[in-house]
N, C-alpha and C. Protein backbone atom coordinates (compact mmCIF):
# COMPACT_ATOMS: atom_id res chain seq x y z
N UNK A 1 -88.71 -16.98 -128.74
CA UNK A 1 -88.19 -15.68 -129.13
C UNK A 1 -86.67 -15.80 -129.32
N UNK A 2 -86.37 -15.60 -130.51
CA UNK A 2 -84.82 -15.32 -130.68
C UNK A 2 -84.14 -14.11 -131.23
N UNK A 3 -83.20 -14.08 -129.92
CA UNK A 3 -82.01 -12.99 -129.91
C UNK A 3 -81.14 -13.11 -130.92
N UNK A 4 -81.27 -12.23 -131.76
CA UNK A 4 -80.10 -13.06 -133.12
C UNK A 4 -78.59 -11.91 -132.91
N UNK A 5 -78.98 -10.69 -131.84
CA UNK A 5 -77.75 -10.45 -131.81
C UNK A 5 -76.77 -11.12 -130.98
N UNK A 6 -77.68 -12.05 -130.59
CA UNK A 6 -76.30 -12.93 -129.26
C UNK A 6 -75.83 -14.43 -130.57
N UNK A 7 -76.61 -14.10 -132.03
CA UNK A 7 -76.09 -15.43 -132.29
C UNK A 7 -74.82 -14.90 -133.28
N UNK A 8 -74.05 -15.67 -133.74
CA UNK A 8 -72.54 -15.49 -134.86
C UNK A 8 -73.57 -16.29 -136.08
N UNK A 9 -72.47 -15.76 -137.29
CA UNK A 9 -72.77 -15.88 -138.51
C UNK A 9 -73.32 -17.35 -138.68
N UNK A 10 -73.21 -18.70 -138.29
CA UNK A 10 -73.78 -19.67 -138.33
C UNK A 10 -75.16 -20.22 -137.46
N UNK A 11 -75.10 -19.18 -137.00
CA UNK A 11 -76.82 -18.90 -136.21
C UNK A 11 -76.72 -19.49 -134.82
N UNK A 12 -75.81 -20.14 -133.98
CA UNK A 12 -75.36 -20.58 -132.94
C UNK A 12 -75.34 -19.18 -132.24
N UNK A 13 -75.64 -19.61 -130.64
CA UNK A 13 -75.06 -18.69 -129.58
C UNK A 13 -73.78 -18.01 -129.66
N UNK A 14 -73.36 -17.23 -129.39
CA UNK A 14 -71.97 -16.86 -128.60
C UNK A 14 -71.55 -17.36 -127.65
N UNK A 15 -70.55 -18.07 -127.38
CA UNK A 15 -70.85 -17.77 -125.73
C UNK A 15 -70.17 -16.53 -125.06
N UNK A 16 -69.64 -15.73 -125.79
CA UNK A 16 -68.95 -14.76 -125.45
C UNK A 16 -70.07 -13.71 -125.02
N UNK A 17 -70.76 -13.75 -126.17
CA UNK A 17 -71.69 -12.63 -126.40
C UNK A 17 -73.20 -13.12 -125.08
N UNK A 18 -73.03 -14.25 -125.00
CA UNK A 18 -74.29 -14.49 -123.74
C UNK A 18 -73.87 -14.12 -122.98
N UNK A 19 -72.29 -14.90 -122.40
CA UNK A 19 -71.62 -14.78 -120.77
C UNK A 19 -71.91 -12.51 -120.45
N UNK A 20 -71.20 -12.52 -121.73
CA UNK A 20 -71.21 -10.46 -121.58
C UNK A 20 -72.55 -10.10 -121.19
N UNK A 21 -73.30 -10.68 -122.00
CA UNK A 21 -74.69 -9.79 -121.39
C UNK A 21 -75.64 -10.66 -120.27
N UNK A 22 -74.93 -11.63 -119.84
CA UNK A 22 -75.35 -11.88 -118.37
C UNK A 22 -74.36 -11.50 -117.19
N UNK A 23 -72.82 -11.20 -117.45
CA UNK A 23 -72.35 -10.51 -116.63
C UNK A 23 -72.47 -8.78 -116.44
N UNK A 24 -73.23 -8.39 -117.72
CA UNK A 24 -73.88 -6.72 -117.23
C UNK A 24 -74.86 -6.64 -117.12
N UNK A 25 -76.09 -7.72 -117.04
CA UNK A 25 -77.07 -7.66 -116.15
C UNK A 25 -76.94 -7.83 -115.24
N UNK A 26 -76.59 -8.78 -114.62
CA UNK A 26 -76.33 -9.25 -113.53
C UNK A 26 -75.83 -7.97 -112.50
N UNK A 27 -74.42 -7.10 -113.16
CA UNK A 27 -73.96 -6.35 -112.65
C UNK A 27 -74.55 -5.17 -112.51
N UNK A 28 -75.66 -4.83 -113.56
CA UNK A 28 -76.39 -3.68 -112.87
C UNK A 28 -77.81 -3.89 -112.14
N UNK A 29 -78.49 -5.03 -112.04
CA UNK A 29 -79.48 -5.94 -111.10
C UNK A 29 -78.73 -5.20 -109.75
N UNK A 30 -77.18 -5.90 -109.54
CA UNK A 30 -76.62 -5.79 -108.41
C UNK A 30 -76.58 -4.45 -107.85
N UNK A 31 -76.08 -3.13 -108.85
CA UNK A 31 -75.73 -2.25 -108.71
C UNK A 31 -76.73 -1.63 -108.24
N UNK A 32 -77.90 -2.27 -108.76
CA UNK A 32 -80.12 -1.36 -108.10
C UNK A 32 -79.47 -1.85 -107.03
N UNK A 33 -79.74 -2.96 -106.52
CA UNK A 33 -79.94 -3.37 -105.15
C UNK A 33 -79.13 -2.80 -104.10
N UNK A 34 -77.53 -3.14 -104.25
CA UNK A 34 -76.95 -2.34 -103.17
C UNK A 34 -76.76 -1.04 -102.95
N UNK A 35 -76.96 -0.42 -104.66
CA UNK A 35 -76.98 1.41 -104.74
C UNK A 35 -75.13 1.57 -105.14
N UNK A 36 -75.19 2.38 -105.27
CA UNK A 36 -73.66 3.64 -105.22
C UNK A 36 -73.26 4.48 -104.54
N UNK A 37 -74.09 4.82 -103.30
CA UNK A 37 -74.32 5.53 -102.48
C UNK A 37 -72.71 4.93 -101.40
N UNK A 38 -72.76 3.72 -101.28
CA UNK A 38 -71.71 2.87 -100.57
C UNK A 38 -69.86 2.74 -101.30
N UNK A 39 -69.68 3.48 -102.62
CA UNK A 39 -68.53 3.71 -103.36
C UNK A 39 -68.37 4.53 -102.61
N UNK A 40 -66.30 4.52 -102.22
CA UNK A 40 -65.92 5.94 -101.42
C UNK A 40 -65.01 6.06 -102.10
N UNK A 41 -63.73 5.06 -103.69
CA UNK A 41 -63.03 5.52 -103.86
C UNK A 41 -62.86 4.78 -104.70
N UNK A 42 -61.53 4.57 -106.03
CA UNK A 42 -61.86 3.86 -107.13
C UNK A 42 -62.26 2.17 -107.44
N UNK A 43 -60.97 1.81 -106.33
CA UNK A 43 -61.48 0.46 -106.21
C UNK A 43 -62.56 -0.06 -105.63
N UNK A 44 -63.40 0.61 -104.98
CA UNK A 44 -65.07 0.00 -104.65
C UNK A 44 -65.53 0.25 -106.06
N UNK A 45 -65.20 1.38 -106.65
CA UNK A 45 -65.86 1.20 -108.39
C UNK A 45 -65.07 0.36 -108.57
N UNK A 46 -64.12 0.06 -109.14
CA UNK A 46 -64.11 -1.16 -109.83
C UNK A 46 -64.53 -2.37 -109.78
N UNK A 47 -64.49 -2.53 -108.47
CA UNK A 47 -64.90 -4.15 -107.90
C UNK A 47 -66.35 -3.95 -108.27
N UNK A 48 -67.26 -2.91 -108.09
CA UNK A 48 -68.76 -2.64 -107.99
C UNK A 48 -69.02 -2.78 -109.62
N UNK A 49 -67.82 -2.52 -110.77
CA UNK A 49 -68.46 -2.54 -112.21
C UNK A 49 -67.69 -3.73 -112.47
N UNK A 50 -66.87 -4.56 -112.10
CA UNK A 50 -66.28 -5.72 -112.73
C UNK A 50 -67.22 -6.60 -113.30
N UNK A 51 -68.10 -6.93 -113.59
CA UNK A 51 -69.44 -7.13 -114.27
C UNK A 51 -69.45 -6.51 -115.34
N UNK A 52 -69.85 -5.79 -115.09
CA UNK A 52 -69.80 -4.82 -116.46
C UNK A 52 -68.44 -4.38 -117.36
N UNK A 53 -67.42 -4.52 -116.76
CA UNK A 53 -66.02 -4.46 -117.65
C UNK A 53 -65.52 -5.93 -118.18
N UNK A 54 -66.02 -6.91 -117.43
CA UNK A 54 -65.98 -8.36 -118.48
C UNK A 54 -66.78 -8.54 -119.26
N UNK A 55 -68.29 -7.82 -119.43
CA UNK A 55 -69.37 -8.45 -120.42
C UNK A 55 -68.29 -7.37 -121.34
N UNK A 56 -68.16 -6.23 -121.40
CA UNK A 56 -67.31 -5.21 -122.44
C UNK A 56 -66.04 -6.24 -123.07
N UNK A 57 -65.72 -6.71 -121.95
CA UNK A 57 -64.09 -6.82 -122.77
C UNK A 57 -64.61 -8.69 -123.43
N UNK A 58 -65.42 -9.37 -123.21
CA UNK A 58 -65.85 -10.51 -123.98
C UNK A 58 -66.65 -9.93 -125.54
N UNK A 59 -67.31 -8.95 -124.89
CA UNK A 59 -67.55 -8.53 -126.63
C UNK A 59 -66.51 -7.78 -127.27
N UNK A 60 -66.05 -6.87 -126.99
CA UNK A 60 -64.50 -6.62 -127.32
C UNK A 60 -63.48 -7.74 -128.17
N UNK A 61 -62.88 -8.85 -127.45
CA UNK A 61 -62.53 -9.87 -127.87
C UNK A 61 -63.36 -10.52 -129.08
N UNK A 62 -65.10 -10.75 -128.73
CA UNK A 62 -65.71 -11.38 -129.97
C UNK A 62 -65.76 -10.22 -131.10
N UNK A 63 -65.63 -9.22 -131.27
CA UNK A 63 -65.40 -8.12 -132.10
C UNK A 63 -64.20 -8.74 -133.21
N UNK A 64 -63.16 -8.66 -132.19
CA UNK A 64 -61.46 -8.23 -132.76
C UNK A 64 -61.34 -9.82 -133.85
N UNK A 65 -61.96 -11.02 -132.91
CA UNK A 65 -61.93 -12.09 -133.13
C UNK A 65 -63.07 -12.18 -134.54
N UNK A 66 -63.64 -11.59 -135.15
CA UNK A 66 -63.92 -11.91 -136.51
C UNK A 66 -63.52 -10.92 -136.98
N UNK A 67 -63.12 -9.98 -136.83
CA UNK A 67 -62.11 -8.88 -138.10
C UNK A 67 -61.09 -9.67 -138.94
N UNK A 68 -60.93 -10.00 -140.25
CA UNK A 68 -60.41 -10.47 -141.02
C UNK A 68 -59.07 -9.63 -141.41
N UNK A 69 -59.09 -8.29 -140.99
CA UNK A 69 -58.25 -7.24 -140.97
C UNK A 69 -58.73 -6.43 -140.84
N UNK A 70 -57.43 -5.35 -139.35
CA UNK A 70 -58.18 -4.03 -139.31
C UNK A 70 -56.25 -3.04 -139.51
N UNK A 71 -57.03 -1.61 -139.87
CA UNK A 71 -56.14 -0.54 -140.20
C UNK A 71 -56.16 0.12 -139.10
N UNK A 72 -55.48 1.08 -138.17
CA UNK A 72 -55.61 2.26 -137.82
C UNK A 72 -54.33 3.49 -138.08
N UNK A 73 -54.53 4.35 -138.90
CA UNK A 73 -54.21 5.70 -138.96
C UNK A 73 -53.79 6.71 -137.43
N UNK A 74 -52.69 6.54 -137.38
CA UNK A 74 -52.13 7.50 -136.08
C UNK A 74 -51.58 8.62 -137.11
N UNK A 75 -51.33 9.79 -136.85
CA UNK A 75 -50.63 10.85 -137.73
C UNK A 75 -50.66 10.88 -139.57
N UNK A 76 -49.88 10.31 -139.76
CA UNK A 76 -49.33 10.07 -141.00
C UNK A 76 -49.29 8.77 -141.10
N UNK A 77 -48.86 8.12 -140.10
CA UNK A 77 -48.90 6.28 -140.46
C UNK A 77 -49.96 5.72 -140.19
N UNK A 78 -49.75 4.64 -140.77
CA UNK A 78 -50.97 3.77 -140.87
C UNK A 78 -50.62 2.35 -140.55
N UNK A 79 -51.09 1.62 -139.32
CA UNK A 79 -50.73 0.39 -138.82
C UNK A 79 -51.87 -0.59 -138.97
N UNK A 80 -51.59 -1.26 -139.37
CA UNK A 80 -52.70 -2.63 -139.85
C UNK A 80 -52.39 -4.18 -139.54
N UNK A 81 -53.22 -4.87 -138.90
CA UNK A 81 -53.02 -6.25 -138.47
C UNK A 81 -54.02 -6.80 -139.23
N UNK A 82 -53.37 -7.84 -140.21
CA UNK A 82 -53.89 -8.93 -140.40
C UNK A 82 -54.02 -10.25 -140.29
N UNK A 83 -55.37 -11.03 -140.59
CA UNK A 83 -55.22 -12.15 -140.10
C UNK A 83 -55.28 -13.29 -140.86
N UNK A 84 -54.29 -14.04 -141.22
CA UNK A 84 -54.32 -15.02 -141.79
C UNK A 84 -54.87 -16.31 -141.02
N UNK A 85 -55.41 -16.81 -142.18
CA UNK A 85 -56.27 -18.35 -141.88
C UNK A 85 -55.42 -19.49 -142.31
């Protein structure tokens, strides 16, 4: 069985895109087992989703990392990064 959203345009794995979605399984596996019931204030959330905010920010990164160029529109201006090869 193949996952073709974990593969990039040359049909290879990610590893970005595997490590992410085994660090937010993993992190909500964890999150059944010990519950939420045991969070009393932000940093037990954080430490309790850090799992889940690295699989985000590895796909995040594999996102930004094939944009060939992106625009964004604040007010009236318009700021754009491109990427030369």
């Amino acid at each position: 069985m193949k996952i073709q959203w974990l593969q990039d345009s040359t049909g290879e794995y990610s590893y970005a895109r595997v490590v992410g979605l085994l660090c937010i399984v993993c992190n909500l596996v964890g999150l059944f087992c010990i519950g939420i019931a045991d969070i009393n204030n932000i940093w037990q959330a954080i430490v309790a989703c850090s799992g889940f905010l690295t699989g985000i920010f590895l796909w995040l990164i594999e996102i930004f990392r094939k944009l060939p160029s992106m625009s964004i529109k604040v007010g009236s201006k318009e700021y754009s990064l491109k990427k030369d090869k």
